[in-house]
C-alpha atoms as a PDB file:
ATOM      1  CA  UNK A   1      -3.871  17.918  -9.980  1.00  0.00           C
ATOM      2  CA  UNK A   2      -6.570  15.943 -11.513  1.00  0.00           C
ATOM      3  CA  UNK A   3      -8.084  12.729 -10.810  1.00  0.00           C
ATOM      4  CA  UNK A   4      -6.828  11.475 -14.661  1.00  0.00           C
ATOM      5  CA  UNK A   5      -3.271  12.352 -13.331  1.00  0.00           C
ATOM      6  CA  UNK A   6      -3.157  10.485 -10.519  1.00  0.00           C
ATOM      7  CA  UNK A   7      -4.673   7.449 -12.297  1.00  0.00           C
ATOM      8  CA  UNK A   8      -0.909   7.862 -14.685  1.00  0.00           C
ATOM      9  CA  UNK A   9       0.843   7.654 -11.033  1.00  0.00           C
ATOM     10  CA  UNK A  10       1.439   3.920 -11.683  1.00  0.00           C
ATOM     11  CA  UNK A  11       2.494   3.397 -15.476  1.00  0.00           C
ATOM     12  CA  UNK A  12       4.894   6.475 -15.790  1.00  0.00           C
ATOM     13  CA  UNK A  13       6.847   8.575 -14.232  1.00  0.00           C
ATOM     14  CA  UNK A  14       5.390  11.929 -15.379  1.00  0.00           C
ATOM     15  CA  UNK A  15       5.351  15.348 -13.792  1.00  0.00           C
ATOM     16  CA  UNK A  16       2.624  14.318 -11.376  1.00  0.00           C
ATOM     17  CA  UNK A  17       5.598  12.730  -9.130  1.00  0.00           C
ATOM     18  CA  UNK A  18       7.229  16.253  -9.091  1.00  0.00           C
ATOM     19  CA  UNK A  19       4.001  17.734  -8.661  1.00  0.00           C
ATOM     20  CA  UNK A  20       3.489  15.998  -5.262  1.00  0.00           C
ATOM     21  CA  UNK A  21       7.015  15.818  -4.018  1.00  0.00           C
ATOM     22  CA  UNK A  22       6.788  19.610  -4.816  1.00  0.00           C
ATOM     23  CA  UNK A  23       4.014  20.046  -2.945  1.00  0.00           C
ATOM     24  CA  UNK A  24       6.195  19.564   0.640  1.00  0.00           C
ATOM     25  CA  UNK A  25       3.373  17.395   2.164  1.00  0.00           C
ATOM     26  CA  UNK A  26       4.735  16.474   6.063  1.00  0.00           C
ATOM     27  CA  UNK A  27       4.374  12.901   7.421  1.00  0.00           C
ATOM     28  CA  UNK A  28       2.132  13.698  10.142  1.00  0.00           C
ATOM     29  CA  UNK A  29       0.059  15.273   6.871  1.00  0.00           C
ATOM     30  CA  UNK A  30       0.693  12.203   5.278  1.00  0.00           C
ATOM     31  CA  UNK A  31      -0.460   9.938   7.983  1.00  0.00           C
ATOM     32  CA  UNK A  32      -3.457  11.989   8.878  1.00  0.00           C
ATOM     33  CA  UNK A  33      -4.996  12.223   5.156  1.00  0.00           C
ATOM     34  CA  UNK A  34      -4.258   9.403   3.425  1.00  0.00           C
ATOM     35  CA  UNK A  35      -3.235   6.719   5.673  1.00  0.00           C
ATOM     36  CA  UNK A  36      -5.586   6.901   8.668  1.00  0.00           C
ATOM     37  CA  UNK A  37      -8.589   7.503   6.470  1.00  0.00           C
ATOM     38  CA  UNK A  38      -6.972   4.545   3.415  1.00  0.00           C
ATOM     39  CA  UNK A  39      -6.153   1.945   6.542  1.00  0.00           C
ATOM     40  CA  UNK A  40      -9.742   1.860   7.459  1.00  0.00           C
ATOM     41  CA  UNK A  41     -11.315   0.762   4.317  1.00  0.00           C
ATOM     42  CA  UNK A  42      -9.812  -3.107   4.937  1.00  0.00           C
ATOM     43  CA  UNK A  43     -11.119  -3.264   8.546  1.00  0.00           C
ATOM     44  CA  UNK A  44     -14.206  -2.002   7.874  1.00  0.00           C
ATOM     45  CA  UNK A  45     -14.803  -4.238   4.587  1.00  0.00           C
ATOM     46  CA  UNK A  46     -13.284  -6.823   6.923  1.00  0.00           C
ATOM     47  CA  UNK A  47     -15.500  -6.703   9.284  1.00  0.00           C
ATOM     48  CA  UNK A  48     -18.491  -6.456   7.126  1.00  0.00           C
ATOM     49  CA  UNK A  49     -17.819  -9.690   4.905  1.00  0.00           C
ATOM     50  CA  UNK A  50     -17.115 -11.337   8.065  1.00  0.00           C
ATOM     51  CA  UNK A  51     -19.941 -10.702  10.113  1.00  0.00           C
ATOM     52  CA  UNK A  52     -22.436 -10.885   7.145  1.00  0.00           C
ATOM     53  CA  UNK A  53     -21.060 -13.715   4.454  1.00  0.00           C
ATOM     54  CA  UNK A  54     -19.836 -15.923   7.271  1.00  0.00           C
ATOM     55  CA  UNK A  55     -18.889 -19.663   6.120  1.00  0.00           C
ATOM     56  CA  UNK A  56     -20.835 -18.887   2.554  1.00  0.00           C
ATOM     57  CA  UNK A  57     -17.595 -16.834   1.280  1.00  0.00           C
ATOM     58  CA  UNK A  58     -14.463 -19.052   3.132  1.00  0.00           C
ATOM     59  CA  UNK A  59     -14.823 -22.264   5.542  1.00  0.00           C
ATOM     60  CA  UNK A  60     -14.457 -20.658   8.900  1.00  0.00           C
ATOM     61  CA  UNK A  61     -15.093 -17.340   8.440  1.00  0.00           C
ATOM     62  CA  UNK A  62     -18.023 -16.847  10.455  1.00  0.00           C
ATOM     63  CA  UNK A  63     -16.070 -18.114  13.235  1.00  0.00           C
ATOM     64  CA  UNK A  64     -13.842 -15.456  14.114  1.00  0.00           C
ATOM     65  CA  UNK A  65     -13.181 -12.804  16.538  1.00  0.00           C
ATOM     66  CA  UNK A  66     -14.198  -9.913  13.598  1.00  0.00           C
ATOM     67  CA  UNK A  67     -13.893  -6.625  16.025  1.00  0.00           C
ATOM     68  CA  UNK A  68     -10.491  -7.666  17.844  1.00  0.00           C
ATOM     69  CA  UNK A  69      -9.231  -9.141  14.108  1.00  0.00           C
ATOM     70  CA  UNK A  70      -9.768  -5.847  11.872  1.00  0.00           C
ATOM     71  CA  UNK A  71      -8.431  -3.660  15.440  1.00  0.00           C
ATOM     72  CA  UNK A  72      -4.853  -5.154  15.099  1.00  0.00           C
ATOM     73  CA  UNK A  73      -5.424  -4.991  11.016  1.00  0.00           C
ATOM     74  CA  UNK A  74      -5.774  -1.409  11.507  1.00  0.00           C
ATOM     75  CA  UNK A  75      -2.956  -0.550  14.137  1.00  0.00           C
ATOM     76  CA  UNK A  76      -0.629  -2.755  12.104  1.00  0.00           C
ATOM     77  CA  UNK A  77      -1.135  -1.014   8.800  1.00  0.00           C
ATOM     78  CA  UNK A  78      -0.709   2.511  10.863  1.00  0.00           C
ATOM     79  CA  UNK A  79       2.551   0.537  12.157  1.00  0.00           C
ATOM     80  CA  UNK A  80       3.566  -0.458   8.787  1.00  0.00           C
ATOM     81  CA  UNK A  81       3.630   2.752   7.212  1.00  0.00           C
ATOM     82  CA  UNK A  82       5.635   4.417   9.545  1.00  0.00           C
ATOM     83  CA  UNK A  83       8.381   1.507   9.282  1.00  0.00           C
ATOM     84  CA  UNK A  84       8.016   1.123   5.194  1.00  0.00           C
ATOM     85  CA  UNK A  85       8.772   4.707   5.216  1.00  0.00           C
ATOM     86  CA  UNK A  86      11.874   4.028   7.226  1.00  0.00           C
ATOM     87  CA  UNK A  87      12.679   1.021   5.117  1.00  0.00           C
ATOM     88  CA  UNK A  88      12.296   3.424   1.844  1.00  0.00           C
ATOM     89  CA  UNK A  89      15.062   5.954   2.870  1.00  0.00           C
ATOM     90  CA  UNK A  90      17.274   3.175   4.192  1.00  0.00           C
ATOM     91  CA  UNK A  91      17.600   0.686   1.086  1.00  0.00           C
ATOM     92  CA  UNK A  92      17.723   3.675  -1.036  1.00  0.00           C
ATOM     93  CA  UNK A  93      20.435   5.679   0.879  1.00  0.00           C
ATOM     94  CA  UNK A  94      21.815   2.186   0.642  1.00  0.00           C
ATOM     95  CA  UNK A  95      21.963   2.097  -2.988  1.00  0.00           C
ATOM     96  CA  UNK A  96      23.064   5.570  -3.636  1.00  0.00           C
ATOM     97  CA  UNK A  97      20.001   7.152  -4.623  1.00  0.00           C
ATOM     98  CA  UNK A  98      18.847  10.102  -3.301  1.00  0.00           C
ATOM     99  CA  UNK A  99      15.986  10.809  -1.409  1.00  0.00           C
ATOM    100  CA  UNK A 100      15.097  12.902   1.277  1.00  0.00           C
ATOM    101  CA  UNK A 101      12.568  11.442   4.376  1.00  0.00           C
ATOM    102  CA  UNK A 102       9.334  13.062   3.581  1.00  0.00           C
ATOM    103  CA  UNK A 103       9.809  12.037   0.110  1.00  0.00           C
ATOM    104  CA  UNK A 104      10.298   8.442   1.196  1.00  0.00           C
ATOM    105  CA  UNK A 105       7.642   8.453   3.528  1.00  0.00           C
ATOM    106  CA  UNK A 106       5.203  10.291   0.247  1.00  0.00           C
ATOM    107  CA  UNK A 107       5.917   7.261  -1.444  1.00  0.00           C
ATOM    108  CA  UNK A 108       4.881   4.782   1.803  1.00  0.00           C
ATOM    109  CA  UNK A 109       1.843   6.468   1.959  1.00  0.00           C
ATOM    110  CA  UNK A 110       0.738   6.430  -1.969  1.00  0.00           C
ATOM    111  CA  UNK A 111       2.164   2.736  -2.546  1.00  0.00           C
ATOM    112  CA  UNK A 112      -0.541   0.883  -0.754  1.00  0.00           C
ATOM    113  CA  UNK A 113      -3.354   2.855  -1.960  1.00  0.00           C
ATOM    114  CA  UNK A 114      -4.391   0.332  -4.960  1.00  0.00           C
ATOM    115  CA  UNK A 115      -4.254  -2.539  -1.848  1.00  0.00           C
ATOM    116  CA  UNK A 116      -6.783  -0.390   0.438  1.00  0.00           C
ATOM    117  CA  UNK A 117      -8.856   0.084  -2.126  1.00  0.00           C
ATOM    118  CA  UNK A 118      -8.938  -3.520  -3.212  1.00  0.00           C
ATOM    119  CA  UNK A 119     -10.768  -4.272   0.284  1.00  0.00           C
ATOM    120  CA  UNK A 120     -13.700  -2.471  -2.298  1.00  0.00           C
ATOM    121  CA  UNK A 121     -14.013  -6.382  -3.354  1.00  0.00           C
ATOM    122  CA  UNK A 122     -15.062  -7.567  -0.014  1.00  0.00           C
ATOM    123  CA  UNK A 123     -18.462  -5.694  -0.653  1.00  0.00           C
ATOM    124  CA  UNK A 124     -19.221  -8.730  -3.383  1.00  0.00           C
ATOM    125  CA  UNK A 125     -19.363 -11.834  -1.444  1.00  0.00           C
ATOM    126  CA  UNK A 126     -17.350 -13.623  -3.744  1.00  0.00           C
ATOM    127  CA  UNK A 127     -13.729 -15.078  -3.182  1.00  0.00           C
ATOM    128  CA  UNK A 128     -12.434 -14.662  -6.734  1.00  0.00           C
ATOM    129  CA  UNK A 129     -13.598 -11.165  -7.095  1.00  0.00           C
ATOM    130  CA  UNK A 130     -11.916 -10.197  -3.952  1.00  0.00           C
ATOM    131  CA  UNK A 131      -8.723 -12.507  -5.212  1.00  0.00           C
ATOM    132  CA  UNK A 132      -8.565 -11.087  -8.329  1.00  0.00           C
ATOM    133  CA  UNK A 133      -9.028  -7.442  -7.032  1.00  0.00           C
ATOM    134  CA  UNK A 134      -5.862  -8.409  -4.687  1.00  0.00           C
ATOM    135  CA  UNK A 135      -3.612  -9.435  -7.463  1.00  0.00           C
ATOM    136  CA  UNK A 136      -4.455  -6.581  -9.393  1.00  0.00           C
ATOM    137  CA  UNK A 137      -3.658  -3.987  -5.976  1.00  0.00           C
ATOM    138  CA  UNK A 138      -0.560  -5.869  -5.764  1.00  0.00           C
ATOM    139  CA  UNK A 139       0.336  -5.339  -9.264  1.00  0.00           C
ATOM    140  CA  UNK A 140      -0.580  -1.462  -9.305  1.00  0.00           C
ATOM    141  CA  UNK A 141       1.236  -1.170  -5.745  1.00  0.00           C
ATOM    142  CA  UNK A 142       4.909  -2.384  -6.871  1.00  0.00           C
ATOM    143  CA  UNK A 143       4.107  -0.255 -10.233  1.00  0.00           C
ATOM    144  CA  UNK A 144       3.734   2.606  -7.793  1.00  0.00           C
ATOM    145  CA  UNK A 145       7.006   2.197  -5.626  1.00  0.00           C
ATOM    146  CA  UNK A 146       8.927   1.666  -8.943  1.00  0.00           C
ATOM    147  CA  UNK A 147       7.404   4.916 -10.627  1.00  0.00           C
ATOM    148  CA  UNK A 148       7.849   6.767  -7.495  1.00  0.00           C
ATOM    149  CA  UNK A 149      11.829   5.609  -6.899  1.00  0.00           C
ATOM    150  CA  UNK A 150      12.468   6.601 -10.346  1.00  0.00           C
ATOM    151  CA  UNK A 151      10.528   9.971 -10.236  1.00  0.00           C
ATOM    152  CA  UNK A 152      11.578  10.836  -6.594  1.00  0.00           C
ATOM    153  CA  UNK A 153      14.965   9.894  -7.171  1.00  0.00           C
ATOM    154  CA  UNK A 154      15.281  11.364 -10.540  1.00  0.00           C
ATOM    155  CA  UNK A 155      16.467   7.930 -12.659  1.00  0.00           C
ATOM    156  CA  UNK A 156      15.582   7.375 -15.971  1.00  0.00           C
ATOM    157  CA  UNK A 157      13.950   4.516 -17.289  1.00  0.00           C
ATOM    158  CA  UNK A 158      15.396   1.055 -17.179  1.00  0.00           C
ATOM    159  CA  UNK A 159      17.605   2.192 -14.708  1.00  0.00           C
ATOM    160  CA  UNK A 160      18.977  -0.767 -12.978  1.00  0.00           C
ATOM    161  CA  UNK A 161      20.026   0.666  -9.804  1.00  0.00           C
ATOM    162  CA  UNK A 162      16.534   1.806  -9.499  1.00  0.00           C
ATOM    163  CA  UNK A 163      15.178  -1.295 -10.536  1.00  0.00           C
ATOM    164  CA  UNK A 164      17.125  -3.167  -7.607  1.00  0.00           C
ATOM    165  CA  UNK A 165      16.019  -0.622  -4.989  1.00  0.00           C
ATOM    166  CA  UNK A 166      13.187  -0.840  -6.067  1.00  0.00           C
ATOM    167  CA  UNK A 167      12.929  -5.135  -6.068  1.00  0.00           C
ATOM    168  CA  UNK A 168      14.090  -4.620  -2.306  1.00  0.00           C
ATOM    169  CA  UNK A 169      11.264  -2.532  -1.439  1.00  0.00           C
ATOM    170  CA  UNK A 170       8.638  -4.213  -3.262  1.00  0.00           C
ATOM    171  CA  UNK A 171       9.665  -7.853  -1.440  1.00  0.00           C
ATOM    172  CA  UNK A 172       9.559  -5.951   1.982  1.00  0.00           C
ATOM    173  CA  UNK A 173       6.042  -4.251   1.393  1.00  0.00           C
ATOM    174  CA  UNK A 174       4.986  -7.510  -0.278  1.00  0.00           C
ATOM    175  CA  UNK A 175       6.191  -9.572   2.600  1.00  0.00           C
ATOM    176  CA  UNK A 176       4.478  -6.777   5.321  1.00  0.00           C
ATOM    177  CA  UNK A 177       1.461  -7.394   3.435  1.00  0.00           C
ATOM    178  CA  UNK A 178       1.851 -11.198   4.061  1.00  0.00           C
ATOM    179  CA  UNK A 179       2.847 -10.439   7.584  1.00  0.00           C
ATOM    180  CA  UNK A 180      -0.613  -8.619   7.744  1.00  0.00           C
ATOM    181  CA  UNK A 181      -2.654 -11.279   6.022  1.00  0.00           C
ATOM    182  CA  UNK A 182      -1.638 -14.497   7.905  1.00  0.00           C
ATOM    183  CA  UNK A 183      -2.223 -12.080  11.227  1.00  0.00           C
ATOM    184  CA  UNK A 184      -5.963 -12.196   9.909  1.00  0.00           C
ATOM    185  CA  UNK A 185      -6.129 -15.862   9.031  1.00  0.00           C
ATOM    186  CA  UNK A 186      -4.222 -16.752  12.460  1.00  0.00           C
ATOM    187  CA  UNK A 187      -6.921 -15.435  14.531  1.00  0.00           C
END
């Protein structure tokens, strides 16, 4: 599998889907290679654009509790993971389309990766890059869990009971990532 493959992950999906759910990757695999190693990447960028931009980049930002902030950033995207993959089976088994656990939990783990790697914006210390690179995560990471339900679960395209499983999961992984955010802002 090549690096140009994965990049088509998002706008189609192509035999690269297969290719993964063929490869029988566990969760604890999962969660060990790409989501403890992904999950860091906010923290850490966290951390650094808030203990080095301070009140330049946002009003207040200097002023908060950095190490104990990006701690419970990382523990809660470890947390969310495990319950998106949940969430995954569940509204699909609830709309009839098939999907086995590690398969559901393949897709948690590959869904957020354009949002980790947006945290790559916090290394400019400027609030519209890091905006913009946001949207555009977002964006790639709802293309990614509807590619993946229609690959995974073997729909074709325009398929609107994949499209509606797929509108449930992106509102609950959108709304997680809200979840996540305000934690940040709160403290």
């Amino acid at each position: 599998m090549t690096m140009t493959q994965l990049l088509t992950l998002p706008f189609s999906a192509n035999g690269v889907w297969r290719e993964l759910k063929g490869m029988n990757l566990s969760i604890p695999f999962l969660a060990w290679v790409i989501v403890v190693p992904m999950s860091f990447l906010p923290p850490v960028f966290l951390y650094y654009a808030g203990t080095h931009y301070g009140d330049s980049f946002i009003n207040g930002f200097a002023d908060k509790e950095w190490r104990f902030i990006t701690t419970i950033l990382f523990l809660a995207e470890l947390l969310t993971f495990f319950v998106m993959g949940w969430l995954i089976k569940a509204v699909l088994d609830g709309h009839q389309l098939q999907i086995e656990y590690p398969d559901a939990y393949l897709l948690a783990a590959i869904a957020p990766l354009p949002l980790w790697l947006s945290s790559l914006a916090l290394l400019v210390p400027v609030l519209a890059v890091s905006v913009i690179a946001v949207f555009a995560g977002m964006f790639l990471s709802c293309a990614l869990i509807y590619q993946g339900v229609r690959s995974l679960c073997q729909r074709t395209d325009n398929d609107v009971v994949a499209m509606s499983a797929t509108y449930t999961v992106m509102a609950a992984s959108l709304t997680a990532w809200g979840v996540l955010m305000a934690m940040v802002w709160a403290f």
